[in-house]
Each structure stands twice: as structure tokens, then as C-alpha cells.
PDB file of N, CA and C in Angstrom:
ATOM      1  N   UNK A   1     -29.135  -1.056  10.760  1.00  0.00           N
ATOM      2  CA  UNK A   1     -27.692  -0.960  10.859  1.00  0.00           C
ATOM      3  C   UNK A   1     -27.314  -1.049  12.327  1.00  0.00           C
ATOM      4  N   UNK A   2     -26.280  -2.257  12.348  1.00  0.00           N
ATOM      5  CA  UNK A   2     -26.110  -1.927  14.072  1.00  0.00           C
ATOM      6  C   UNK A   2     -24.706  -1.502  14.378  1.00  0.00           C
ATOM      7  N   UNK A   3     -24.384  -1.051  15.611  1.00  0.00           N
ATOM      8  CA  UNK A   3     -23.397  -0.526  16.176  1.00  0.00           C
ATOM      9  C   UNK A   3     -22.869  -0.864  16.671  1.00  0.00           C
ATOM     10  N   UNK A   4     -21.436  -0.824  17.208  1.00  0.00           N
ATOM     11  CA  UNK A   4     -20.664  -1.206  18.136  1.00  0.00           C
ATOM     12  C   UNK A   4     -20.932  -0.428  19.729  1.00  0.00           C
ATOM     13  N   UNK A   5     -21.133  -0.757  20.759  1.00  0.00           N
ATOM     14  CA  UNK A   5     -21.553  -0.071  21.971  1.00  0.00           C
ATOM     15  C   UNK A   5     -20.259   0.638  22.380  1.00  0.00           C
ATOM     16  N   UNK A   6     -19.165  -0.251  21.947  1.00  0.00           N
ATOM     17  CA  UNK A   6     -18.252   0.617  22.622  1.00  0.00           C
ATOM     18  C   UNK A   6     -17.055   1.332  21.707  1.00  0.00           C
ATOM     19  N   UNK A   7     -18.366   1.954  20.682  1.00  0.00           N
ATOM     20  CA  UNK A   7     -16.897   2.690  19.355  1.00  0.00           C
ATOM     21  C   UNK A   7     -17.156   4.232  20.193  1.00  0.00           C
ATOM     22  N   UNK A   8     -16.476   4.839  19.557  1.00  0.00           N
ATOM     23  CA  UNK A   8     -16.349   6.467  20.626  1.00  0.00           C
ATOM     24  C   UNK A   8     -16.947   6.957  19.117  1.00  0.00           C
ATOM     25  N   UNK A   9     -17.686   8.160  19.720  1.00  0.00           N
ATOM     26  CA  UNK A   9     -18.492   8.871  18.645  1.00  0.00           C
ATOM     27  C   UNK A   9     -17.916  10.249  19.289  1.00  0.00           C
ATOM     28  N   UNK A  10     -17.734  10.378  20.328  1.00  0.00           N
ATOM     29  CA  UNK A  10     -17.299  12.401  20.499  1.00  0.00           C
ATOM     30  C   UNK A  10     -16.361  11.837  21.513  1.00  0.00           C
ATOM     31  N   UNK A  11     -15.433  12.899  21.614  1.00  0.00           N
ATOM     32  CA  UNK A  11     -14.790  13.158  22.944  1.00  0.00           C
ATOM     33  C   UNK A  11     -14.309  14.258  23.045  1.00  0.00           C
ATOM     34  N   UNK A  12     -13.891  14.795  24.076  1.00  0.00           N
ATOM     35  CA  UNK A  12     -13.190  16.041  24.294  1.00  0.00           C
ATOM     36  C   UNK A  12     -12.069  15.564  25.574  1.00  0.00           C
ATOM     37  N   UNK A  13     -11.678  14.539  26.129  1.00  0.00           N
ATOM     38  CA  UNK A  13     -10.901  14.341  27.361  1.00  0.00           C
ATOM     39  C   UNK A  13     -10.035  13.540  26.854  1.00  0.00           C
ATOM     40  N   UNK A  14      -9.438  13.145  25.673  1.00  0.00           N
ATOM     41  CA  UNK A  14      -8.468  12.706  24.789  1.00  0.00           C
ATOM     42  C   UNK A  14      -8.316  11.379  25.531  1.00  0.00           C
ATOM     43  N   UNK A  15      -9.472  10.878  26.031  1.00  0.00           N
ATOM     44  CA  UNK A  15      -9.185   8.917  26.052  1.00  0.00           C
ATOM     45  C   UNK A  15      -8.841   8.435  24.495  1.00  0.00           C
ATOM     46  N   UNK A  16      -9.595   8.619  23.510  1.00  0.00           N
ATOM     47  CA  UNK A  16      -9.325   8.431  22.289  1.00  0.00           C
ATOM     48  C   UNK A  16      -7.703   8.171  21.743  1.00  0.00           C
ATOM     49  N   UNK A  17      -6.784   9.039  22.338  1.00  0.00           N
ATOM     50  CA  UNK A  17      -5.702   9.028  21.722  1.00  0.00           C
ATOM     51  C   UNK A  17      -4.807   7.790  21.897  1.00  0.00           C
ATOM     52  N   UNK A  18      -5.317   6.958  23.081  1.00  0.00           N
ATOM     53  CA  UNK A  18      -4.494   5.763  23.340  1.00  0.00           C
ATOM     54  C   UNK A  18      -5.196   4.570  22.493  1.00  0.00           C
ATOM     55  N   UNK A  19      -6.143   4.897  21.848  1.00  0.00           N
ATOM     56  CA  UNK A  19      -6.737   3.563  20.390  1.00  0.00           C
ATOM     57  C   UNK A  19      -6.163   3.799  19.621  1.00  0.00           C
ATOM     58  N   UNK A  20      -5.844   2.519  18.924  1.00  0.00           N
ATOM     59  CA  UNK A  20      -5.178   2.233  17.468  1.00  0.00           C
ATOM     60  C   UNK A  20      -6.213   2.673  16.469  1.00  0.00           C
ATOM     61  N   UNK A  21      -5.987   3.325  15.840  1.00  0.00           N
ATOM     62  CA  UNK A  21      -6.079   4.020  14.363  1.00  0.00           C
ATOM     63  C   UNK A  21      -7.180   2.733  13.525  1.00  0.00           C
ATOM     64  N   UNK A  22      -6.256   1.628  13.546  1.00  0.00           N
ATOM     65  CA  UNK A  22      -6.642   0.737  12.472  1.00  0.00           C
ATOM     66  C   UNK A  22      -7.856   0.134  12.923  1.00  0.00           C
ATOM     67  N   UNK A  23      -7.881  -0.627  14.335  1.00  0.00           N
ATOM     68  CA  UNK A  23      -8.715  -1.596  14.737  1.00  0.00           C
ATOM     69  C   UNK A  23      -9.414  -1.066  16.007  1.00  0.00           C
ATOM     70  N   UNK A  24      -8.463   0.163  16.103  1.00  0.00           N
ATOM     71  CA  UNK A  24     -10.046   0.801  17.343  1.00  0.00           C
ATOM     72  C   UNK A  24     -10.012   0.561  19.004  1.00  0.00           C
ATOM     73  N   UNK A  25      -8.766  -0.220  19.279  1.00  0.00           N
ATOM     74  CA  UNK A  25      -8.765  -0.843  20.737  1.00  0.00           C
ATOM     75  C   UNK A  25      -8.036  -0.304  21.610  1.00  0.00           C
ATOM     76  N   UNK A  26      -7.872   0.004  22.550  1.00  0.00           N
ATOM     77  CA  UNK A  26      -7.473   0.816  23.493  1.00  0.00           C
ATOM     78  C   UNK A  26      -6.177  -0.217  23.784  1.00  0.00           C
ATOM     79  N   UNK A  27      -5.534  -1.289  24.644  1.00  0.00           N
ATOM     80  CA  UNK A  27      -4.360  -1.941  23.621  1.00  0.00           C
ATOM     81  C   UNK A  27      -4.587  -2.508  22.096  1.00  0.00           C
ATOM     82  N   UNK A  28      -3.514  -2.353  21.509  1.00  0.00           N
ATOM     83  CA  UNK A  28      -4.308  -2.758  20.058  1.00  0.00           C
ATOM     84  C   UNK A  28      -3.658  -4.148  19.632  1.00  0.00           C
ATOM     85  N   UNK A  29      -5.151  -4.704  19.524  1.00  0.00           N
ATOM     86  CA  UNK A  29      -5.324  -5.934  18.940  1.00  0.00           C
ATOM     87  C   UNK A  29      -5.310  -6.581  17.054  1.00  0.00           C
ATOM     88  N   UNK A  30      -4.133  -5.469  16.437  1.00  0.00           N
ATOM     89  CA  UNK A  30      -3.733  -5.750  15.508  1.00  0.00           C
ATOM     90  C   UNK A  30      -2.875  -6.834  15.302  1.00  0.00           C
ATOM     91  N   UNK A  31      -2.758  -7.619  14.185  1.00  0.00           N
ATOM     92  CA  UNK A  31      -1.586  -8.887  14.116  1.00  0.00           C
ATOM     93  C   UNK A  31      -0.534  -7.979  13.696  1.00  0.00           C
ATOM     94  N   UNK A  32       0.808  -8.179  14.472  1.00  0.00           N
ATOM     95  CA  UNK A  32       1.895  -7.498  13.805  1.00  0.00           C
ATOM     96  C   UNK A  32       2.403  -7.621  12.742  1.00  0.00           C
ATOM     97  N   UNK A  33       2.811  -6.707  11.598  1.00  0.00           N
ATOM     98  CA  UNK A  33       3.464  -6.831  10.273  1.00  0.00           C
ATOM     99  C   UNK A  33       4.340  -7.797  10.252  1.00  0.00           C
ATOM    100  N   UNK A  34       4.137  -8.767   9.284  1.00  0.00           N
ATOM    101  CA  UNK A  34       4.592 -10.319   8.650  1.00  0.00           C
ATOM    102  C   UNK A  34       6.119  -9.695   8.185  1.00  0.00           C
ATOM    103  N   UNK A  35       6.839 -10.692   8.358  1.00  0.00           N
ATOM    104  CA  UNK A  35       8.422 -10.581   7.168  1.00  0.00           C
ATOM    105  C   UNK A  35       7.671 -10.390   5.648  1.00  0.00           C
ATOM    106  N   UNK A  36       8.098  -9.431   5.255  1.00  0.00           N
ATOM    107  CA  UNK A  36       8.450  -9.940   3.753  1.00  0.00           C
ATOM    108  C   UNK A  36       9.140 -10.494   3.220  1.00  0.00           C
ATOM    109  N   UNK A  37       8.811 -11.450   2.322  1.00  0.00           N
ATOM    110  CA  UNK A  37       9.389 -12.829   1.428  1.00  0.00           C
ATOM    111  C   UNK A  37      10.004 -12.381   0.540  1.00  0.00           C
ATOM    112  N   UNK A  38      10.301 -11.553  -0.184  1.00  0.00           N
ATOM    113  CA  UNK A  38      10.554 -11.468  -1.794  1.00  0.00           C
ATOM    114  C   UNK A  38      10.081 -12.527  -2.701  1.00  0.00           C
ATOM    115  N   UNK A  39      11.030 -13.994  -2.319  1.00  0.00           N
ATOM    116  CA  UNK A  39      10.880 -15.115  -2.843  1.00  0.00           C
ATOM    117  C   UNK A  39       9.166 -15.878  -3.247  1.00  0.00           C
ATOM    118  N   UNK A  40       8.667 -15.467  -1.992  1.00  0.00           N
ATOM    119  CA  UNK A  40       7.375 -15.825  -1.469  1.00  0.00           C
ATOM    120  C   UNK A  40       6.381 -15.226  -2.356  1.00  0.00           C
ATOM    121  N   UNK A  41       6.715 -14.136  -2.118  1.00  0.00           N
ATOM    122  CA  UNK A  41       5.591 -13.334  -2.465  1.00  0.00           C
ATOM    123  C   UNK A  41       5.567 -12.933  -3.805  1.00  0.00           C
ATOM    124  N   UNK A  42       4.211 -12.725  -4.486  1.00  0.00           N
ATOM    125  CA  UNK A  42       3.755 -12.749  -5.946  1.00  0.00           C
ATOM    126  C   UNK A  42       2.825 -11.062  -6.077  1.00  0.00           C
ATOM    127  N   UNK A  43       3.314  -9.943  -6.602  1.00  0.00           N
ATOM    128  CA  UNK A  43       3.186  -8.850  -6.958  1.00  0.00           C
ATOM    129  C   UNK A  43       2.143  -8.939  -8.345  1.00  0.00           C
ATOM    130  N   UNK A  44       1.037  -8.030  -8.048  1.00  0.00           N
ATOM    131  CA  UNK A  44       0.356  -7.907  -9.728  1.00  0.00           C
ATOM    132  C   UNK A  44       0.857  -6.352  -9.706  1.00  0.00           C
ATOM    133  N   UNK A  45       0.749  -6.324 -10.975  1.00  0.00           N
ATOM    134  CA  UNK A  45       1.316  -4.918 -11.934  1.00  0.00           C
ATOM    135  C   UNK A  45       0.513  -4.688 -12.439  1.00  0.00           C
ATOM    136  N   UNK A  46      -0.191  -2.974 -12.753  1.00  0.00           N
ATOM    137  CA  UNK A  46      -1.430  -2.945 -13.464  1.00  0.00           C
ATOM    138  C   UNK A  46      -1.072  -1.153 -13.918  1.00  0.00           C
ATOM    139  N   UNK A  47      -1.750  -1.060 -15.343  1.00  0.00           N
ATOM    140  CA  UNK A  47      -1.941   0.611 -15.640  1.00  0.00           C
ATOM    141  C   UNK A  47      -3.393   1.540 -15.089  1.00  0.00           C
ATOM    142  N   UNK A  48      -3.086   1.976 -14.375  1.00  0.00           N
ATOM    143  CA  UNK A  48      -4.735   2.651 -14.619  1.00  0.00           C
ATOM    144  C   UNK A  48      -4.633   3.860 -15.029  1.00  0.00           C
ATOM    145  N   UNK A  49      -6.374   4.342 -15.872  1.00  0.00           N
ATOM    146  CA  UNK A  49      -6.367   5.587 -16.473  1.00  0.00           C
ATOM    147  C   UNK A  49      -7.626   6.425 -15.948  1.00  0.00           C
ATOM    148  N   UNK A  50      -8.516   5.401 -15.272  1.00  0.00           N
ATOM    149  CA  UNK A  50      -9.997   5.973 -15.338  1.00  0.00           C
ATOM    150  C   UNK A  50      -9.474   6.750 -13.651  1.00  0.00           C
ATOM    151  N   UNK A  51     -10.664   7.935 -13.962  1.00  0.00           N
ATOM    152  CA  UNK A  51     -10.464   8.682 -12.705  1.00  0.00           C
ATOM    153  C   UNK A  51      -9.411   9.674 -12.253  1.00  0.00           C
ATOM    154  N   UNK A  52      -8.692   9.759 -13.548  1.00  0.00           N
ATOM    155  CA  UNK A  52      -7.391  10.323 -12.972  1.00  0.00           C
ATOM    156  C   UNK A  52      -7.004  11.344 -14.083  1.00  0.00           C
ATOM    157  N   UNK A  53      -8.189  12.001 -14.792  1.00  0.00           N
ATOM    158  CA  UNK A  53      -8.315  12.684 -16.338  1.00  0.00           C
ATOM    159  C   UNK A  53      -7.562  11.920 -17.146  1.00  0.00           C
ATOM    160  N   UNK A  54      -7.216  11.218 -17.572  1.00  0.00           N
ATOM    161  CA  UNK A  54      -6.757  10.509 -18.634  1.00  0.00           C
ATOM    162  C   UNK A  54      -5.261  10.703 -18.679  1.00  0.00           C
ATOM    163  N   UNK A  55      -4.428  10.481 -17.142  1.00  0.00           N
ATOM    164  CA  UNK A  55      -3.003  10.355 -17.071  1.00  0.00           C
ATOM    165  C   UNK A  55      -2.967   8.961 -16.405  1.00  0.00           C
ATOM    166  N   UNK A  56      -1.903   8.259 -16.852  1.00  0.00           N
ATOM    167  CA  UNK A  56      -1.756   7.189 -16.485  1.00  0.00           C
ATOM    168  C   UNK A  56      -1.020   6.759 -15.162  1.00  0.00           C
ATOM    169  N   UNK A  57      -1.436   5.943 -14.544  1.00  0.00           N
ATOM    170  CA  UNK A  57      -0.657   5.414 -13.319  1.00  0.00           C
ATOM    171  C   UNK A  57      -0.433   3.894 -13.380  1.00  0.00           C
ATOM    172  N   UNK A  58       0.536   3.686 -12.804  1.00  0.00           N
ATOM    173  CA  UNK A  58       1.323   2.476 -12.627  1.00  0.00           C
ATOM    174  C   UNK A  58       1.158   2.063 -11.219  1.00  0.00           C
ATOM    175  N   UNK A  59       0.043   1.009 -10.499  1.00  0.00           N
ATOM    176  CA  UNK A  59      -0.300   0.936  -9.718  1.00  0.00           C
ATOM    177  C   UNK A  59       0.045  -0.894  -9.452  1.00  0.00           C
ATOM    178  N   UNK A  60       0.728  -1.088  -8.008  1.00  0.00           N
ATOM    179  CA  UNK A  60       0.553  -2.250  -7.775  1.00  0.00           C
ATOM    180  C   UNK A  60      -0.167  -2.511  -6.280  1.00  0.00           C
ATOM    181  N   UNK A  61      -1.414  -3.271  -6.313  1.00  0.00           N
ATOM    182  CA  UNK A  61      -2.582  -2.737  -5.416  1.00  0.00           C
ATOM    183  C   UNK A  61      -2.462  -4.694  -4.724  1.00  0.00           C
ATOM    184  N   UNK A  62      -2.779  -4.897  -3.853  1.00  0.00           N
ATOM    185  CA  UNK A  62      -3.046  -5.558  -2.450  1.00  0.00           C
ATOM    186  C   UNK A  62      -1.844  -6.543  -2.257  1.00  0.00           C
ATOM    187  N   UNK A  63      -1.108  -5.407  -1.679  1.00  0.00           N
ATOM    188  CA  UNK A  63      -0.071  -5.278  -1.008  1.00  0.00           C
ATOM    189  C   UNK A  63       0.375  -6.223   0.416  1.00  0.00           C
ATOM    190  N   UNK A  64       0.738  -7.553   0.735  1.00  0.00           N
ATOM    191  CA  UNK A  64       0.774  -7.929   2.265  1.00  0.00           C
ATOM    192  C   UNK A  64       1.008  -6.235   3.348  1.00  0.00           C
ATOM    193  N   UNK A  65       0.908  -6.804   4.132  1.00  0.00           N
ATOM    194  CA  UNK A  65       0.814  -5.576   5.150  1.00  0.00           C
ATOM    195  C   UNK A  65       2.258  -5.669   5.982  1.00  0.00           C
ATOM    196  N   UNK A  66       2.700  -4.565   5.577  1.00  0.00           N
ATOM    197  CA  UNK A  66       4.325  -3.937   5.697  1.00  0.00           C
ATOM    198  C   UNK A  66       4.097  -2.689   5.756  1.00  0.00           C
ATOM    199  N   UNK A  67       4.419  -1.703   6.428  1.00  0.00           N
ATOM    200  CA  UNK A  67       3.853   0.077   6.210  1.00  0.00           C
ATOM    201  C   UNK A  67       5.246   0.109   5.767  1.00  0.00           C
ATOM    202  N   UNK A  68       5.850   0.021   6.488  1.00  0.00           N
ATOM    203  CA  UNK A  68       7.438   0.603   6.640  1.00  0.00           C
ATOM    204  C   UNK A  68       8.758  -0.021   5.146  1.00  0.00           C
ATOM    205  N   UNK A  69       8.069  -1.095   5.343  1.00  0.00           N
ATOM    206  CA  UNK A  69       8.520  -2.218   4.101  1.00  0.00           C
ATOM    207  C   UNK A  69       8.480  -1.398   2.556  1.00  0.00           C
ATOM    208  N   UNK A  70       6.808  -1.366   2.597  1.00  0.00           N
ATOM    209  CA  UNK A  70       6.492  -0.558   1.191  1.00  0.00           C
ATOM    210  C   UNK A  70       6.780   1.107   0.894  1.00  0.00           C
ATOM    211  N   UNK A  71       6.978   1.521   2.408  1.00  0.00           N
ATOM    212  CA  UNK A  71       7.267   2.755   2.048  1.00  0.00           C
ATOM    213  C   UNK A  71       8.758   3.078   1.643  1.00  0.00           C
ATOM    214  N   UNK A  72       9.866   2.067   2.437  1.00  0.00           N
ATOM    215  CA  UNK A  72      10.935   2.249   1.826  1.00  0.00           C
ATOM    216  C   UNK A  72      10.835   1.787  -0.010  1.00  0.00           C
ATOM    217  N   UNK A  73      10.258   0.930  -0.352  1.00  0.00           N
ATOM    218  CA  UNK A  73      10.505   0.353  -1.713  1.00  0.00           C
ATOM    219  C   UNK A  73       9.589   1.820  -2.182  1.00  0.00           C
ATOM    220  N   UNK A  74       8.460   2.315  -1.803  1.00  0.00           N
ATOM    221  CA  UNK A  74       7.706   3.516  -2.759  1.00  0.00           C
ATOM    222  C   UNK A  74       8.983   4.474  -3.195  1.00  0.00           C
ATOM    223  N   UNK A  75      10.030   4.619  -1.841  1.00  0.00           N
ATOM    224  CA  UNK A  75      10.906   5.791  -2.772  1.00  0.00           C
ATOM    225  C   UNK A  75      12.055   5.180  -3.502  1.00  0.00           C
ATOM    226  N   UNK A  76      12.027   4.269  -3.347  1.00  0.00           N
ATOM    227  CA  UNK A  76      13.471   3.116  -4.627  1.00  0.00           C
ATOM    228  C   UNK A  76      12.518   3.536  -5.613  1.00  0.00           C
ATOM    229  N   UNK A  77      11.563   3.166  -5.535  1.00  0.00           N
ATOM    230  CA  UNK A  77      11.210   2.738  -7.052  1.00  0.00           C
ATOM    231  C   UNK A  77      10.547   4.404  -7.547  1.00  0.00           C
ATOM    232  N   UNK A  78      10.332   5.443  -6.966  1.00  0.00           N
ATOM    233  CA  UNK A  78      10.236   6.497  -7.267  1.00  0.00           C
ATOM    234  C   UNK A  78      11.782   7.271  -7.913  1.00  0.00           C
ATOM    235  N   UNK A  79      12.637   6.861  -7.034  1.00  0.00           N
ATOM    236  CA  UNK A  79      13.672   7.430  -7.791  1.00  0.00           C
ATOM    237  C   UNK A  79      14.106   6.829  -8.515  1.00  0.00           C
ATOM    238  N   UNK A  80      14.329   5.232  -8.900  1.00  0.00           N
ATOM    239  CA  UNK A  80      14.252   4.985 -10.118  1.00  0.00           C
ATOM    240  C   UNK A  80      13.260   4.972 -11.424  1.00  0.00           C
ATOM    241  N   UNK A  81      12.185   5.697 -11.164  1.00  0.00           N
ATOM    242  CA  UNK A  81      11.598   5.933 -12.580  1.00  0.00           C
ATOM    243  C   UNK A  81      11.983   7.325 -12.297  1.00  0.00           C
ATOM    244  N   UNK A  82      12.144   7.953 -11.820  1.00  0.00           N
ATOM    245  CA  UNK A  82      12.586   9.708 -11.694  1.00  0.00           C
ATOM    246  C   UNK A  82      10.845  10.632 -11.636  1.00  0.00           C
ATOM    247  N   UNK A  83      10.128   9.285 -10.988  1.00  0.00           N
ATOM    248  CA  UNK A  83       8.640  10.038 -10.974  1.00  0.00           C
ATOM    249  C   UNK A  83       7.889  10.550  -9.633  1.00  0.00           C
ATOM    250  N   UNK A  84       6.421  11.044  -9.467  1.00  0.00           N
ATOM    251  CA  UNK A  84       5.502  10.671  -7.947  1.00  0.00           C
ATOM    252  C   UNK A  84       5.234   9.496  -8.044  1.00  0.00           C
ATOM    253  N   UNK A  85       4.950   9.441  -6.689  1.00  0.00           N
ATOM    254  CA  UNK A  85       4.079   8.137  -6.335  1.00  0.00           C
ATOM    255  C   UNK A  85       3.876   8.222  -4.756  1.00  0.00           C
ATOM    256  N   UNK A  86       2.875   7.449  -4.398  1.00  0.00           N
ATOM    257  CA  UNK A  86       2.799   7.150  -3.201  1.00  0.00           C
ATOM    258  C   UNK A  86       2.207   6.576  -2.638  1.00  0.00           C
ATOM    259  N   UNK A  87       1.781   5.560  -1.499  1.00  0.00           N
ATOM    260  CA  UNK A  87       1.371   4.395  -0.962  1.00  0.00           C
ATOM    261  C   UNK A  87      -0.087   4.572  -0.247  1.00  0.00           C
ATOM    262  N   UNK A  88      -1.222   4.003  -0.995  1.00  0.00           N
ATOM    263  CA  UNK A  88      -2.318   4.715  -0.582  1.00  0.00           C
ATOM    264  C   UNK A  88      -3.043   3.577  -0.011  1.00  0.00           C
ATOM    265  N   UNK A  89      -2.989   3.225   1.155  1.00  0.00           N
ATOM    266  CA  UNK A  89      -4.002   1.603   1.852  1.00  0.00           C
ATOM    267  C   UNK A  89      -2.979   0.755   1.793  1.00  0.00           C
ATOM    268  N   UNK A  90      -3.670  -0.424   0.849  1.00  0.00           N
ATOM    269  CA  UNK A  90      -2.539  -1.643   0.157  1.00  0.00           C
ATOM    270  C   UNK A  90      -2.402  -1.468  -1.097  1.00  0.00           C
ATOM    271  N   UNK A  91      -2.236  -0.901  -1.588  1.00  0.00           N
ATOM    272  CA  UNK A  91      -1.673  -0.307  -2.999  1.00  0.00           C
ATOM    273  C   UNK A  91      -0.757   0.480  -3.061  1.00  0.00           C
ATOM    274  N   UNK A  92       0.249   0.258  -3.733  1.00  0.00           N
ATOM    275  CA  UNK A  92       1.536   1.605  -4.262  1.00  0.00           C
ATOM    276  C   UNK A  92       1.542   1.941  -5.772  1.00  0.00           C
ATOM    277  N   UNK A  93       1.364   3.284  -5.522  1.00  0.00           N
ATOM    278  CA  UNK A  93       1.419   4.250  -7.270  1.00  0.00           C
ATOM    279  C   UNK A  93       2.430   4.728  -7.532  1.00  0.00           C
ATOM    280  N   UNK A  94       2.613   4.649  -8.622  1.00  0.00           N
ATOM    281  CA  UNK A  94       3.668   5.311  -9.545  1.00  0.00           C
ATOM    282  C   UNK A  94       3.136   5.861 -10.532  1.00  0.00           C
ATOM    283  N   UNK A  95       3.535   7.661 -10.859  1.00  0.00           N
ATOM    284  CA  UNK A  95       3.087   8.106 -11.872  1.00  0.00           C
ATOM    285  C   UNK A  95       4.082   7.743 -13.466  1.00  0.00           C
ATOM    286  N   UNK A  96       2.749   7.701 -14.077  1.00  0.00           N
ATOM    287  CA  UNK A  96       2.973   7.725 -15.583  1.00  0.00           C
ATOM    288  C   UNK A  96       2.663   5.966 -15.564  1.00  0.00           C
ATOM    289  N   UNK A  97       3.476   5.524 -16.794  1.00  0.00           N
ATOM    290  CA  UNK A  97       3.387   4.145 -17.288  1.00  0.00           C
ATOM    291  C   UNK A  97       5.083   3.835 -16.777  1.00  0.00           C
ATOM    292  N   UNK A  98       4.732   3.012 -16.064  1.00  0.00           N
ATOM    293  CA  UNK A  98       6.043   2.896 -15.670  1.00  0.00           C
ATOM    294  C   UNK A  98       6.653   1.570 -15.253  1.00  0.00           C
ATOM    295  N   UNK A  99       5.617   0.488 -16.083  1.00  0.00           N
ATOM    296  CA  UNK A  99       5.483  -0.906 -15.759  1.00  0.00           C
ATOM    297  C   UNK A  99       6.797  -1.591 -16.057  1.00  0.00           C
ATOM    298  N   UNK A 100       7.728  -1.441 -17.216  1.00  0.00           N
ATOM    299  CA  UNK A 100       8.817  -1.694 -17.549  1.00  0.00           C
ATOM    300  C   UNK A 100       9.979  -1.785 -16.496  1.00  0.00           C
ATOM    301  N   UNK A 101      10.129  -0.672 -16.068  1.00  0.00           N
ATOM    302  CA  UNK A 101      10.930  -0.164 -14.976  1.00  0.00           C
ATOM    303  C   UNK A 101      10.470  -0.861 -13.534  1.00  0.00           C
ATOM    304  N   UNK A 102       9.510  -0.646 -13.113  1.00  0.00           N
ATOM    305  CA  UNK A 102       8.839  -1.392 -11.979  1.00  0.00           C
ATOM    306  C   UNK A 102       8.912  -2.434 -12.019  1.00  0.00           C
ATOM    307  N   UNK A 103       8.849  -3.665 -12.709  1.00  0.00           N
ATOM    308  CA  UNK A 103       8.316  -4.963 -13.085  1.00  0.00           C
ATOM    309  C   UNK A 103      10.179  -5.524 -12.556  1.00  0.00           C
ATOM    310  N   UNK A 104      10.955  -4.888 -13.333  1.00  0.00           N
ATOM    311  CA  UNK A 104      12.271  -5.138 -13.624  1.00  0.00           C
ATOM    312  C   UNK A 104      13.010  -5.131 -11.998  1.00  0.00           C
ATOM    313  N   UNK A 105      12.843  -3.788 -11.558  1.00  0.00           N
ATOM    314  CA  UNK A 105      13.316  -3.570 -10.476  1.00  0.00           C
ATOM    315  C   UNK A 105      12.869  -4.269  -9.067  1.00  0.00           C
ATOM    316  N   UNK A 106      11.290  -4.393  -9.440  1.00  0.00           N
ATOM    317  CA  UNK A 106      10.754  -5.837  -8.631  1.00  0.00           C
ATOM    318  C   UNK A 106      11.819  -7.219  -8.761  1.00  0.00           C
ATOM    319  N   UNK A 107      11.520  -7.250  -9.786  1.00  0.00           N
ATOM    320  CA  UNK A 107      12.368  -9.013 -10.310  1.00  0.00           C
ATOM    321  C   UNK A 107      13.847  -9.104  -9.696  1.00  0.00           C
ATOM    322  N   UNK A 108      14.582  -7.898  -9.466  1.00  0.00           N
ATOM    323  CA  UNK A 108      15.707  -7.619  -9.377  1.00  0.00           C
ATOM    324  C   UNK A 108      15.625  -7.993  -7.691  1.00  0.00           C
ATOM    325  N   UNK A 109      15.041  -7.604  -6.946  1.00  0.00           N
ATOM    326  CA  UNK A 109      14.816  -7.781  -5.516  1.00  0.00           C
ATOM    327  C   UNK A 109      14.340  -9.294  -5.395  1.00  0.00           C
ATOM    328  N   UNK A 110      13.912  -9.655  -5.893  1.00  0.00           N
ATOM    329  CA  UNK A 110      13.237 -11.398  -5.925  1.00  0.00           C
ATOM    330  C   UNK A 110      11.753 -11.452  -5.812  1.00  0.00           C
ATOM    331  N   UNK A 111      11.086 -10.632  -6.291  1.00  0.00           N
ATOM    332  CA  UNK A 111       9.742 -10.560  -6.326  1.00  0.00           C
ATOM    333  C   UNK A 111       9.215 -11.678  -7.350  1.00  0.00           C
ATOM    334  N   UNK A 112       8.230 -11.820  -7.364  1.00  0.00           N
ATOM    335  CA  UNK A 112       7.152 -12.648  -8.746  1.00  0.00           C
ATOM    336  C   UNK A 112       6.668 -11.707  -8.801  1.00  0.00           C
ATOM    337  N   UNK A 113       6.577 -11.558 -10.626  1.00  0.00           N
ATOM    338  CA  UNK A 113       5.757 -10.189 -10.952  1.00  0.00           C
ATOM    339  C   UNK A 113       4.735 -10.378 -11.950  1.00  0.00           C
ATOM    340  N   UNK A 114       3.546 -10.362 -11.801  1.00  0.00           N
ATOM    341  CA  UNK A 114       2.307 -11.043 -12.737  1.00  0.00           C
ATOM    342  C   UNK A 114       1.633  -9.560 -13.385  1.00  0.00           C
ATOM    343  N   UNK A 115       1.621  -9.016 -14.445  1.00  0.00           N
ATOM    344  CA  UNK A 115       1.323  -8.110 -14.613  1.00  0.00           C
ATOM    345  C   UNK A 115      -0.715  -8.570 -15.111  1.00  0.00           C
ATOM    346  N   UNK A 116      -1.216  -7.431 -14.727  1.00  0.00           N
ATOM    347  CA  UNK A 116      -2.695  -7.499 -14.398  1.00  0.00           C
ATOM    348  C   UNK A 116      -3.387  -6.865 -15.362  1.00  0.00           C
ATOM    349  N   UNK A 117      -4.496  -6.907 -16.225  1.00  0.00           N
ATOM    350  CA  UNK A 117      -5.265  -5.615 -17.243  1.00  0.00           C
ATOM    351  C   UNK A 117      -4.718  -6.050 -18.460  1.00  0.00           C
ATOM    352  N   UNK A 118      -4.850  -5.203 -18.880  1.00  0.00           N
ATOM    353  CA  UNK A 118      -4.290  -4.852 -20.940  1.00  0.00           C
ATOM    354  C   UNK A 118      -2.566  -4.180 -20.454  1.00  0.00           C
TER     355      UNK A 118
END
């Protein structure tokens, strides 16, 4: 297994705090968050059950990269199903089954909505 020579493994003199989170670089050499399309862009819709004792979630998982984008739409679409949810990586959850409502309220914004699974 090899290493990066220059990843930080300890510190105590808080150089660390001026690296980016994501990619590790002291200026950070992340690509900045893209526009979202509505038009453009094509959403999968999916239920999941495993892992979660046998309650269902309404998950739409690889997400373009927007933090701010998806987090405003996580609470639209939370208060319109009247449920939790919340934005975990590139995926956004919604509790329960809530594909109806989601799918709709996507379409309504100008999304493509391809629903995914059974």
C-alpha cells in the first residue's frame, strides 16, 4: 500500500486547518460547483429497505456536485412530504416511501426523473 509523502498524519500547530476537507491541499484544488440544469439534468429515484430495520427510504443517490443547491431542495422536498431526510455524500434521503411526491415535485422544477429498483 503506498502513501502520499505529503498527507498530514498528526499535528498539533493547526497547519492542517488551512486544507480543504475534500481534496487535501493547502490552496484547494477542487473544480468549483457546476450550475445546475434542471433541464439538463436526469435524477434516478429509488426505495431502499435493507440496512435500515425494515423502514423504508426514498433515496435519490449520485447527485452532480452542488452542496448548497441540494441542500436547499433537501428541505423543499422535506417539507413537502412533511418528513426527515438528509443529504449524505451524493445522495439525498427522504424518509418513508415517498417516491410519488418526490418524483412530482422534481418534474415540477424541470428535472428528468427515471425511477431506479422495483
Amino acid at each position: 500500500m503506498s502513501r502520499d509523502k505529503d498527507a498530514l498524519v498528526y499535528s498539533t500547530d493547526g497547519s492542517h486547518r488551512g486544507r480543504c476537507a475534500t481534496c487535501g491541499g493547502a490552496p484547494c484544488v477542487c473544480p468549483p460547483p457546476g450550475e445546475i440544469v434542471p433541464a439538463a439534468t436526469t435524477l434516478r429515484l429509488r426505495l431502499e429497505r435493507k440496512g435500515r430495520g425494515g423502514k423504508a427510504v426514498t433515496v435519490i443517490p449520485e447527485l452532480p456536485p452542488h452542496p448548497a443547491y441540494w441542500q436547499g431542495l433537501a428541505k423543499q422536498l422535506k417539507a413537502r412530504c412533511g418528513t426527515g431526510g438528509t443529504l449524505k455524500g451524493d445522495s439525498l434521503e427522504i424518509q418513508g416511501d415517498q417516491r410519488d411526491k418526490v418524483q412530482a415535485h422534481l418534474e415540477s422544477l424541470g428535472f428528468t426523473v427515471r425511477r431506479a429498483g422495483g
